[in-house]
N, C-alpha and C. Protein backbone atom coordinates (compact mmCIF):
# COMPACT_ATOMS: atom_id res chain seq x y z
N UNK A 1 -5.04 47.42 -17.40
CA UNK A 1 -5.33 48.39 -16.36
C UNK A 1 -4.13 48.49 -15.42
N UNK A 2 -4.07 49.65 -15.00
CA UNK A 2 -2.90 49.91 -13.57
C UNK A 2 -3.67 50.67 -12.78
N UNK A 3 -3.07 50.69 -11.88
CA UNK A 3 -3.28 51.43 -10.49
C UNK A 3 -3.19 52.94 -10.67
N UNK A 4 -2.80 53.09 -11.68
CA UNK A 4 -2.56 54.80 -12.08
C UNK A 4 -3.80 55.17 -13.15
N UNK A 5 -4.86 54.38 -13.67
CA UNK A 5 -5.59 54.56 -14.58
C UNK A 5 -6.59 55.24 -14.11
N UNK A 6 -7.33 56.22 -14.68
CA UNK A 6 -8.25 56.78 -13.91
C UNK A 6 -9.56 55.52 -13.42
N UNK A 7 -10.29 56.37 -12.63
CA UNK A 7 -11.85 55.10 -12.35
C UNK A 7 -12.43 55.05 -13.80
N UNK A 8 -12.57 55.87 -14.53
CA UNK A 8 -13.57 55.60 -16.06
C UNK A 8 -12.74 55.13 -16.78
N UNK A 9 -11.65 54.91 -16.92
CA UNK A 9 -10.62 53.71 -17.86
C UNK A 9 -11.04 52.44 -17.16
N UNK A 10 -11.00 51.99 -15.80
CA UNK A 10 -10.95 50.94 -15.09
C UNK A 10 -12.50 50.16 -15.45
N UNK A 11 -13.40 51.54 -15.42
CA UNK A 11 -15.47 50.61 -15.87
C UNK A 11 -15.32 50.90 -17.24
N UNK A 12 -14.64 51.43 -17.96
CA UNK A 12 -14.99 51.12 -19.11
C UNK A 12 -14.04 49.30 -19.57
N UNK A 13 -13.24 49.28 -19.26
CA UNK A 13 -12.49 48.32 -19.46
C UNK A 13 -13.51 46.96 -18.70
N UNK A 14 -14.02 46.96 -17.76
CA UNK A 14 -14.71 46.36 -16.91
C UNK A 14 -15.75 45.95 -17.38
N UNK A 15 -16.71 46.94 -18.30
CA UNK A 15 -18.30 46.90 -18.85
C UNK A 15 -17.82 46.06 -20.22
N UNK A 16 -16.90 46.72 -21.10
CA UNK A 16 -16.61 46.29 -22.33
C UNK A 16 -15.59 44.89 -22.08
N UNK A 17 -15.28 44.05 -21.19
CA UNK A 17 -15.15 42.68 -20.90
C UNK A 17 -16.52 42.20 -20.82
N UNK A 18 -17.16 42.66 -19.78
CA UNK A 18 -18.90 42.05 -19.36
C UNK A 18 -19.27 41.43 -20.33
N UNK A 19 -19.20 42.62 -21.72
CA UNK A 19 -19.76 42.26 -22.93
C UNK A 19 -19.55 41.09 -23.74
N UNK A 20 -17.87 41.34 -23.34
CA UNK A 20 -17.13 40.11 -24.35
C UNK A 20 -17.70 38.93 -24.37
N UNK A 21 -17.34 39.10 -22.49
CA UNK A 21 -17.55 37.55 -21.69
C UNK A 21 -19.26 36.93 -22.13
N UNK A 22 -19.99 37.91 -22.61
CA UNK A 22 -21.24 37.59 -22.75
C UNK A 22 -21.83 36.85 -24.26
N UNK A 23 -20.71 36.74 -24.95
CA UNK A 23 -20.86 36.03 -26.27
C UNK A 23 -21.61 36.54 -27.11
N UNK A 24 -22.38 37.49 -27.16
CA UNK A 24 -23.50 38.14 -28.14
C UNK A 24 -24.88 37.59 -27.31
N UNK A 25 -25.07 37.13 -26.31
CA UNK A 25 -26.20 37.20 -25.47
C UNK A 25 -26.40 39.08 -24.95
N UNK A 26 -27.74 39.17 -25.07
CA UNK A 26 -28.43 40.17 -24.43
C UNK A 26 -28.48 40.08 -22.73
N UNK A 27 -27.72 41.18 -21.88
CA UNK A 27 -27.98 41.27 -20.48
C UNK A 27 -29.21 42.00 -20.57
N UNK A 28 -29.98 41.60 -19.00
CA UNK A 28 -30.64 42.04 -18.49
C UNK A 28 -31.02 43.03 -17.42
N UNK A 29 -31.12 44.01 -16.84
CA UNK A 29 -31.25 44.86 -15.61
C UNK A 29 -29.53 45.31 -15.86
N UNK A 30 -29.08 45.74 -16.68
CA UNK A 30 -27.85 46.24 -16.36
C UNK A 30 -27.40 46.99 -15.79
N UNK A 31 -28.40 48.14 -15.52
CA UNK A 31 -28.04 48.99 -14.45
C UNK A 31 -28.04 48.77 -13.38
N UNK A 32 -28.87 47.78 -12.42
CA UNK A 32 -29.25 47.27 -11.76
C UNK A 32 -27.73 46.30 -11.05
N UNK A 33 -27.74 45.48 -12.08
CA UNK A 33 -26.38 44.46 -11.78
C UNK A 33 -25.09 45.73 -11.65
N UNK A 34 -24.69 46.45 -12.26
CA UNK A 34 -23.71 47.46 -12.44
C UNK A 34 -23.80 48.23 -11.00
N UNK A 35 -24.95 48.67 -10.84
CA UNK A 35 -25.08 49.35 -9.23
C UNK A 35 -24.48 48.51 -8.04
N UNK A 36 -25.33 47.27 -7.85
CA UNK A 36 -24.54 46.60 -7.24
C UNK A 36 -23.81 45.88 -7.21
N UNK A 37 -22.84 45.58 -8.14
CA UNK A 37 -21.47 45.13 -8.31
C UNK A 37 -20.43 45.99 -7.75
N UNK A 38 -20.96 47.36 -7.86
CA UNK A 38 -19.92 48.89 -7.80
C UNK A 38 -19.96 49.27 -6.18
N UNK A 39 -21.61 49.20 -6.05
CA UNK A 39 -21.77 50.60 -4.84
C UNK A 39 -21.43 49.55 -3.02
N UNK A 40 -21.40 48.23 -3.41
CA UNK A 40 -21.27 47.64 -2.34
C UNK A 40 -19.43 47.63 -1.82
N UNK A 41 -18.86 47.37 -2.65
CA UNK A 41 -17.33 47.40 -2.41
C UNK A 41 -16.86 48.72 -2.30
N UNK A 42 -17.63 49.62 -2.85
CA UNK A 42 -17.62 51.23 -2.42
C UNK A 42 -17.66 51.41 -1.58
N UNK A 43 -18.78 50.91 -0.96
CA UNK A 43 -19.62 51.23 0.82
C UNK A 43 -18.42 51.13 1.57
N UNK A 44 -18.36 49.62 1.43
CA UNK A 44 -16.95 48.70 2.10
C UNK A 44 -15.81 49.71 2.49
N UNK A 45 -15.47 50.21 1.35
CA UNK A 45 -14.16 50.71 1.34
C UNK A 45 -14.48 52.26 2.17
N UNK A 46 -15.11 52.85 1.84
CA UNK A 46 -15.43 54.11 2.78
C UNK A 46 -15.77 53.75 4.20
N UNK A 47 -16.31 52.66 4.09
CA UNK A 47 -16.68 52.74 5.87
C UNK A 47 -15.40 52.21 6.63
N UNK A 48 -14.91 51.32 5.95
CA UNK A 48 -13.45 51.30 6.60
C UNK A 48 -12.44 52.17 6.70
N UNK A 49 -12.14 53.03 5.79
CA UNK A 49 -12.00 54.62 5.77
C UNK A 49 -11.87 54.94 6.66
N UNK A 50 -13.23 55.46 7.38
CA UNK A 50 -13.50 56.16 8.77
C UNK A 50 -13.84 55.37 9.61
N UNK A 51 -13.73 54.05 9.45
CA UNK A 51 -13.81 53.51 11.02
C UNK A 51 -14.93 53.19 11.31
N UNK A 52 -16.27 53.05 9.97
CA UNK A 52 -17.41 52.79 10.52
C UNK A 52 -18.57 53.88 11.07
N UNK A 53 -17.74 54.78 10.96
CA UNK A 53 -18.52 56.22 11.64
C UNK A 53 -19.32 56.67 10.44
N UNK A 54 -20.91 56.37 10.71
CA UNK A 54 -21.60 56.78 9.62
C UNK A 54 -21.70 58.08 9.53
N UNK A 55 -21.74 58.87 9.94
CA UNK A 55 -22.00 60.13 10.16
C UNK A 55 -20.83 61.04 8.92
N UNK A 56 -19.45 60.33 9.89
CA UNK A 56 -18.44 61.33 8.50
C UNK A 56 -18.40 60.43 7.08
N UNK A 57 -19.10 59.25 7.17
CA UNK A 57 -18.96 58.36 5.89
C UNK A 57 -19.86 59.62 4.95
N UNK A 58 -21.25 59.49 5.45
CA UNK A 58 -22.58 60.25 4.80
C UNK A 58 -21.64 61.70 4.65
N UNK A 59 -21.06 62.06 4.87
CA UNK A 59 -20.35 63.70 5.00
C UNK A 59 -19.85 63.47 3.44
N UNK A 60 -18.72 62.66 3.35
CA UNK A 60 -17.58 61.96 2.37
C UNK A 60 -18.29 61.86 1.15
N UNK A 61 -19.70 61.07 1.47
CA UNK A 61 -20.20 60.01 0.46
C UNK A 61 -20.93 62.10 -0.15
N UNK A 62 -21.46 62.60 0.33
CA UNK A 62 -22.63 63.81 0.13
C UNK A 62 -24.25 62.90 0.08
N UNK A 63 -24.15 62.24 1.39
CA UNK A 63 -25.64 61.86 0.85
C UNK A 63 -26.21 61.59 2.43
N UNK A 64 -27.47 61.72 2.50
CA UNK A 64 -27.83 61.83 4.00
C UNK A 64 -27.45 60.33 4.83
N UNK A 65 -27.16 60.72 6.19
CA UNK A 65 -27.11 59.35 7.15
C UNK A 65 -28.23 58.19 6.67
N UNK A 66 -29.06 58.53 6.97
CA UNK A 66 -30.09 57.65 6.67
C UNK A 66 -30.40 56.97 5.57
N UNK A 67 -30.04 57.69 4.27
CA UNK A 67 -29.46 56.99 2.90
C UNK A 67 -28.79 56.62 3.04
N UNK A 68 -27.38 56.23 3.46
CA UNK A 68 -26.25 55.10 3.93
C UNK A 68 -27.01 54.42 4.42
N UNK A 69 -27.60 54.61 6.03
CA UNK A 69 -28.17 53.57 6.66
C UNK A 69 -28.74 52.82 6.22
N UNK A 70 -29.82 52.93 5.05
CA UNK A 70 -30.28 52.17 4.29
C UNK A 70 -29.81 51.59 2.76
N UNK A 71 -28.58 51.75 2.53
CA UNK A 71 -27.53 51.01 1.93
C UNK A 71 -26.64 50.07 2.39
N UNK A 72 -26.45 50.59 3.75
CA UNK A 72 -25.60 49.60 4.73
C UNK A 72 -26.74 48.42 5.04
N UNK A 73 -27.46 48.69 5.02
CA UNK A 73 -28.37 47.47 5.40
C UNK A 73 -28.99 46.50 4.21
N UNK A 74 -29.09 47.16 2.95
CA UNK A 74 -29.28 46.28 1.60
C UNK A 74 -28.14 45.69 1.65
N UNK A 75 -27.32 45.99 1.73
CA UNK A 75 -25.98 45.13 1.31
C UNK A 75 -24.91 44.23 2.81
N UNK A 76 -25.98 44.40 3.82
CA UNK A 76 -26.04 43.84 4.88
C UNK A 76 -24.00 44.23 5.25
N UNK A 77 -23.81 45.23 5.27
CA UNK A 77 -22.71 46.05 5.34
C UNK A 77 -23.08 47.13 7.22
N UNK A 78 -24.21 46.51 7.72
CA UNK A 78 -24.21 46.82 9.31
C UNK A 78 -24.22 46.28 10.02
């Protein structure tokens, strides 16, 4: 991977290690684990972005204040 690779080179490279690393064991809740592995360092990085300002984060992100608000708070990111 580089810094020039798109984001779907970077999770595919990412998911298809998961696998490796997993020896021929079956995961469980993968979507689940995948969501939040992804959407928390996401949050992170957008809210530092703007400084914490939920308002233009929710603008950025396209999803209502109050859906952040209640992402910022699962991932104890308030």
């Amino acid at each position: 991977m580089t810094k020039n690779d798109p984001l779907s080179v970077c999770v595919t490279q990412a998911v298809e290690t998961y696998f490796e690393d997993l020896n021929g064991q079956e995961p469980t809740n993968l979507h689940h684990f995948f969501i939040n592995e992804v959407e928390k360092p996401f949050l992170e990085v957008v809210m530092k972005q703007v400084n914490g300002n939920q308002t233009k984060a929710s603008e950025i992100l396209g999803i209502n204040r109050n859906t952040l608000r209640k992402k910022l708070k699962t991932y104890d990111l308030c």
